[in-house]
Protein backbone atom coordinates (compact mmCIF):
# COMPACT_ATOMS: atom_id res chain seq x y z
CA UNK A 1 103.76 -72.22 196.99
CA UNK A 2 107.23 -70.31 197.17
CA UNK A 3 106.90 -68.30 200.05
CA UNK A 4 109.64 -67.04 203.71
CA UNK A 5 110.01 -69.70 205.93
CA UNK A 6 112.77 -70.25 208.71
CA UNK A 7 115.52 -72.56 208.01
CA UNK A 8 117.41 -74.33 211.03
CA UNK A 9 121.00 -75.16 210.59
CA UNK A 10 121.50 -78.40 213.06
CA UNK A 11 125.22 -78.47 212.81
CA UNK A 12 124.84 -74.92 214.76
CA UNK A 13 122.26 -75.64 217.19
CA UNK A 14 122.49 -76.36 221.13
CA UNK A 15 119.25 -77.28 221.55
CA UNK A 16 118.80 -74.29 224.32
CA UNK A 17 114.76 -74.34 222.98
CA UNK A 18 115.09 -69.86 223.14
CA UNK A 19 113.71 -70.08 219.33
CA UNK A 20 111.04 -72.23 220.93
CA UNK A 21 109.59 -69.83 223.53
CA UNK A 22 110.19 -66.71 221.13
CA UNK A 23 107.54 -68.28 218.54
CA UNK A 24 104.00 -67.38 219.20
CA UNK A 25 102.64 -69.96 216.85
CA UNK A 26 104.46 -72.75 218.59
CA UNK A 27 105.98 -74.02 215.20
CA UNK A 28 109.41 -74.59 216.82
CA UNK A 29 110.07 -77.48 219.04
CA UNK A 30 112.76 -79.39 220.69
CA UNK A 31 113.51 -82.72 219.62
CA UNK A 32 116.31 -84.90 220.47
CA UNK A 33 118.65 -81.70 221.76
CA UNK A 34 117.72 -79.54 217.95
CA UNK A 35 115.27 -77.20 217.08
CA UNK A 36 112.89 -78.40 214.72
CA UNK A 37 110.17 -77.10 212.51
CA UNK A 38 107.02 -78.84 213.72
CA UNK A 39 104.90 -78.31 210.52
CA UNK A 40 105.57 -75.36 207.73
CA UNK A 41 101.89 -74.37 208.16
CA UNK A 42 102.57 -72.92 211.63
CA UNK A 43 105.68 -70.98 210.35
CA UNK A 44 104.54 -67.07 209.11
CA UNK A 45 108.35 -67.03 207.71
CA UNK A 46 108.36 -63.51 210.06
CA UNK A 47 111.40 -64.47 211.56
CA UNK A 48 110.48 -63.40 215.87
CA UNK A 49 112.97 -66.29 216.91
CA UNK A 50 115.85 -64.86 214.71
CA UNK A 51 117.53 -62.55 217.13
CA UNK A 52 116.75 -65.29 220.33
CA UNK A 53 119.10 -68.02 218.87
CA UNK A 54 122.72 -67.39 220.53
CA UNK A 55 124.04 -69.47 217.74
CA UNK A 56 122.98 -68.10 214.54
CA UNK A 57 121.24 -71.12 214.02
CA UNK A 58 118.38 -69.51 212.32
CA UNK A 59 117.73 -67.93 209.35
CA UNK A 60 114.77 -67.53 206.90
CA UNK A 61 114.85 -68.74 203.74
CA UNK A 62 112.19 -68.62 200.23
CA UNK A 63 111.44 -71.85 199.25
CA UNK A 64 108.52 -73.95 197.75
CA UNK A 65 106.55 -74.85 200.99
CA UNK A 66 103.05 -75.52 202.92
CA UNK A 67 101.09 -72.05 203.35
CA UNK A 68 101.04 -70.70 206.43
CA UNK A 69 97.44 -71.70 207.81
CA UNK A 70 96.31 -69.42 210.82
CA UNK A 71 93.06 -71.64 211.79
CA UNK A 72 95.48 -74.83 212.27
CA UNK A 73 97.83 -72.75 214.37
CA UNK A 74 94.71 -71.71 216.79
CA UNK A 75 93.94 -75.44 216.85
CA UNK A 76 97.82 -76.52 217.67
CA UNK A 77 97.86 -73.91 220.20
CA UNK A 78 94.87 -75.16 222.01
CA UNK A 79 96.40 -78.64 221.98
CA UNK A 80 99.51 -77.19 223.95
CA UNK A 81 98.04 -75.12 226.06
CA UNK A 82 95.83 -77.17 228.39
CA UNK A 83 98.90 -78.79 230.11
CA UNK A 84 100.96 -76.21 230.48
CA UNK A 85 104.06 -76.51 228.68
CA UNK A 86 104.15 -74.36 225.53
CA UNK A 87 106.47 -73.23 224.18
CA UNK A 88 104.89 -70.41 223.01
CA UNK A 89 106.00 -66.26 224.09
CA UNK A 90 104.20 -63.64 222.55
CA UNK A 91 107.16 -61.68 223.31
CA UNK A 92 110.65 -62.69 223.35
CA UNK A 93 112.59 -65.51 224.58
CA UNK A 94 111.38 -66.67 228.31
CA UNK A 95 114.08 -67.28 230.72
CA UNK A 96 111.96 -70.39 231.58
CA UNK A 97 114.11 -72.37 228.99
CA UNK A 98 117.60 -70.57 229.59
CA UNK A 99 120.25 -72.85 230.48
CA UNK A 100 121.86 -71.89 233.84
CA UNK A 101 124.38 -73.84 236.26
CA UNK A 102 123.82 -73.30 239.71
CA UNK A 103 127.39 -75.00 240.44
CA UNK A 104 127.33 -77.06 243.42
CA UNK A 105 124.70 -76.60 246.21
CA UNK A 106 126.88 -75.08 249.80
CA UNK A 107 126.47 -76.85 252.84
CA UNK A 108 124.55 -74.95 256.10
CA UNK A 109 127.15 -74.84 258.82
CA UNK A 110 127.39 -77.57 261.12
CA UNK A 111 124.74 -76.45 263.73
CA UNK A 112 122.84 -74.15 262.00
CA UNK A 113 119.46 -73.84 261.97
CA UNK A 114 118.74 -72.63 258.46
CA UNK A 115 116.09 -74.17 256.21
CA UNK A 116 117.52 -76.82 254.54
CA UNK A 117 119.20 -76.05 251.29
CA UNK A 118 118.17 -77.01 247.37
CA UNK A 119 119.62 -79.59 245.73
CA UNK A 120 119.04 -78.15 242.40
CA UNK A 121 122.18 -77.21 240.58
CA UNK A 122 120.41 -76.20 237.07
CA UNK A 123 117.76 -75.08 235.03
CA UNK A 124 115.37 -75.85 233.87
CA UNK A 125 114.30 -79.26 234.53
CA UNK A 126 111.04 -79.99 232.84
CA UNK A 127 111.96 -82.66 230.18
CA UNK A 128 110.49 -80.37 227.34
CA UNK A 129 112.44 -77.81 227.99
CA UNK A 130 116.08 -79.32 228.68
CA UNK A 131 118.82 -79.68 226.29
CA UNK A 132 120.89 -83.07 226.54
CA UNK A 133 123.31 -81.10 224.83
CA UNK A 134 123.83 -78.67 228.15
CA UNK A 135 127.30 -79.11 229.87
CA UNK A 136 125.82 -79.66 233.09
CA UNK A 137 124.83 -82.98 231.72
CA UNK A 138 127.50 -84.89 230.42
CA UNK A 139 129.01 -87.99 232.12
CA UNK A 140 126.61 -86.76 234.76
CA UNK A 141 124.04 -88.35 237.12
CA UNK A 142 120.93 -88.20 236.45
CA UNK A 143 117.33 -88.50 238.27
CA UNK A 144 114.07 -88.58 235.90
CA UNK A 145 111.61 -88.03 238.48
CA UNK A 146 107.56 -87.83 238.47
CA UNK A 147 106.46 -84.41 238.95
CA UNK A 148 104.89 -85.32 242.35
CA UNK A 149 107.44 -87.05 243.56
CA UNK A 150 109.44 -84.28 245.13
CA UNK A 151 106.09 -83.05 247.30
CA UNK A 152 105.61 -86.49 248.18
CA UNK A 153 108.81 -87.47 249.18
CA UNK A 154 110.54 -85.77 251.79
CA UNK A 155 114.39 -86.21 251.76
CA UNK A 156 114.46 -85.73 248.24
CA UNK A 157 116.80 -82.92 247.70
CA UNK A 158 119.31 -84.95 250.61
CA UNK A 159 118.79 -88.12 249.74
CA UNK A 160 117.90 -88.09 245.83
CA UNK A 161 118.74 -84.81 244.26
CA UNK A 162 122.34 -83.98 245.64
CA UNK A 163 125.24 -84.47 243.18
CA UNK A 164 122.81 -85.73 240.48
CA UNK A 165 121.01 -83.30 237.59
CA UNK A 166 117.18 -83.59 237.33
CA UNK A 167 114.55 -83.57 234.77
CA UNK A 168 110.82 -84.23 235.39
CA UNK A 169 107.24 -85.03 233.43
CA UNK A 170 104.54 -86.37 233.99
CA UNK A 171 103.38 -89.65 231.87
CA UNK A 172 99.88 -88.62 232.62
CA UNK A 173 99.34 -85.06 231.53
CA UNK A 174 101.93 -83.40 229.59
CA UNK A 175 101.61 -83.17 225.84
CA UNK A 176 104.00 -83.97 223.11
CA UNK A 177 105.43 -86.99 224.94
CA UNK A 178 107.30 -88.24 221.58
CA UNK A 179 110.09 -86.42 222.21
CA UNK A 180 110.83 -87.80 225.37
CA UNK A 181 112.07 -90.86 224.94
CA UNK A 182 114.52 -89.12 222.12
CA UNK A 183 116.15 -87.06 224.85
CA UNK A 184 116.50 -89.44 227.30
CA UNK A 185 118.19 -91.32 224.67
CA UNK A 186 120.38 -88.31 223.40
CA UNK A 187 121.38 -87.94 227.42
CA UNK A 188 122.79 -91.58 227.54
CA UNK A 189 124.30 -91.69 223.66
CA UNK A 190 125.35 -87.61 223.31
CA UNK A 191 125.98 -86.45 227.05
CA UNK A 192 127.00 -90.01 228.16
CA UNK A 193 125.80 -90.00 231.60
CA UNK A 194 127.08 -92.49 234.28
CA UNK A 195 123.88 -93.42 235.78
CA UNK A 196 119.87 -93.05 235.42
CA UNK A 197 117.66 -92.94 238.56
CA UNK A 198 113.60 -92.87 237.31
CA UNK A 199 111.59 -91.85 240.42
CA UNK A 200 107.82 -92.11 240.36
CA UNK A 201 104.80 -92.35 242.54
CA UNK A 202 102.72 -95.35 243.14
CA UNK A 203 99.86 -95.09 240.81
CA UNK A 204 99.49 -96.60 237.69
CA UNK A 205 99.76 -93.64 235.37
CA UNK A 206 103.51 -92.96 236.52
CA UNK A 207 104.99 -96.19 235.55
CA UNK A 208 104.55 -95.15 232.23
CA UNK A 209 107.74 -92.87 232.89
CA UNK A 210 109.67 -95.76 233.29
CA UNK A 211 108.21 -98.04 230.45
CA UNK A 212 109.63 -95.01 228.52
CA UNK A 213 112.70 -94.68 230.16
CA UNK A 214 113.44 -98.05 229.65
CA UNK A 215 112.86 -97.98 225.85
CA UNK A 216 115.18 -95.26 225.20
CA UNK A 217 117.59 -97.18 227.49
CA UNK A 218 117.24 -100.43 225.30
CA UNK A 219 117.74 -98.91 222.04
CA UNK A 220 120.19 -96.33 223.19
CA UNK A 221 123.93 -96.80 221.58
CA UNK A 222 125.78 -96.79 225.21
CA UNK A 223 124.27 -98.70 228.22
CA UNK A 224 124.11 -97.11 231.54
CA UNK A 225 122.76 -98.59 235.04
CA UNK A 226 118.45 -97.40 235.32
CA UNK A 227 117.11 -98.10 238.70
CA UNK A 228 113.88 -97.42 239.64
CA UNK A 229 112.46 -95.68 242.88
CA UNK A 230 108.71 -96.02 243.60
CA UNK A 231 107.46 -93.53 246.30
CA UNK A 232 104.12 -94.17 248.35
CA UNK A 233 101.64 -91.74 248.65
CA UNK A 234 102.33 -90.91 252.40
CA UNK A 235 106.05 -90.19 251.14
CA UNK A 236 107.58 -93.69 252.37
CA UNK A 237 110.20 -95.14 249.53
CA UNK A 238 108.37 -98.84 248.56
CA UNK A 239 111.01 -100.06 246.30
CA UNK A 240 114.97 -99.22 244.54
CA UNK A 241 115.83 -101.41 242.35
CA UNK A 242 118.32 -101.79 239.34
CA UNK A 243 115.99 -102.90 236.46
């Protein structure tokens, strides 16, 4: 049928995912660094992302497409829900997926006895939500790290995290994992990173972080140094290797 339906101009977008949070029916995703319509039957053609994209990278369009099928949105949403990553916002864009650069993190005085400082010098992190196509990234270095490997390990904002940009997931329980072997791939070819450190845990679900790091690394246009840190359970570091 001919119906509304939102239109994404590529050569426009920068992959910031704001489109993404502001659609309620999750139809929007981000796949290597662009929005993308995941299926025409979540779209209601209402146009709630329009006025979140800071590129004018949306627009809606009448064309012959899918019709918009409320029952199969319910289902998709239930599918996305349970691990905790949609990209869903009933509301609005969520600053969640807003692109910010912390700059450099300041050193405590020499003496001090402040907490020690973060590491982190952007958001977000969580390889859904990142854009390879953020400044922040390019000809940077970069550590693809486990979700529990920075409560496991302790030094990992001294040892790990400073000077390098992070991203994390988790191969056991977040949904939608197809897209991240795209961006790690778009962070080698597109941001052309120096380096790529993959840090995960010592159980058998993690390693399937770096089986997919790896791919993208193989069939990735540029080739960059991956090594691979394996943290124990107790926090101790059992291995660093260049693989």
């Amino acid at each position: 049928m001919k119906r509304k339906i939102i239109r994404i101009d590529e050569s426009k977008c920068d992959g910031c995912g704001l489109c993404a949070s502001a659609c309620a029916e999750g139809a929007i995703r981000i796949v290597d660094g662009k929005a993308r319509l995941v299926s025409e039957t979540y779209c209601d053609g209402l146009g709630a992302c329009l006025g979140e994209c800071p590129r004018g990278a949306l627009t809606v369009e009448e064309r012959e497409a899918l019709v918009f099928d409320e029952e199969a949105v319910k289902e998709h949403m239930k599918k996305e829900q349970p691990a905790g990553h949609s990209h869903a916002a009933p509301h609005g864009g969520c600053p969640s997926v807003r692109m910010m650069d912390f700059g450099a993190a300041q050193p405590a005085p020499a003496g001090s006895s402040a907490p020690a400082q973060s590491a982190l010098s952007h958001w977000p992190v969580q390889l859904h939500l990142i854009s390879p196509g953020a400044p922040y990234f390019q000809n940077a270095d970069i550590v693809l790290s486990a979700d529990c490997v920075a409560y496991a390990l302790g030094g990992f904002h001294e040892n790990y995290l400073k000077g390098r940009k992070l991203s994390i997931a988790c191969p056991k329980l977040d949904s939608g994992q197809e897209e991240y072997e795209g961006k790690v791939r778009s962070l080698i070819d597109d941001a052309k990173i120096n380096t790529l450190t993959v840090m995960i845990m010592q159980v058998p679900c993690c390693s399937g972080l770096l089986a997919m790091a790896k791919r993208a690394a193989q069939s990735a246009k540029r080739k960059v140094p991956v090594k691979a840190v394996v943290v124990g359970l107790k926090g101790e570091v059992l291995s660093e290797d260049w693989v």
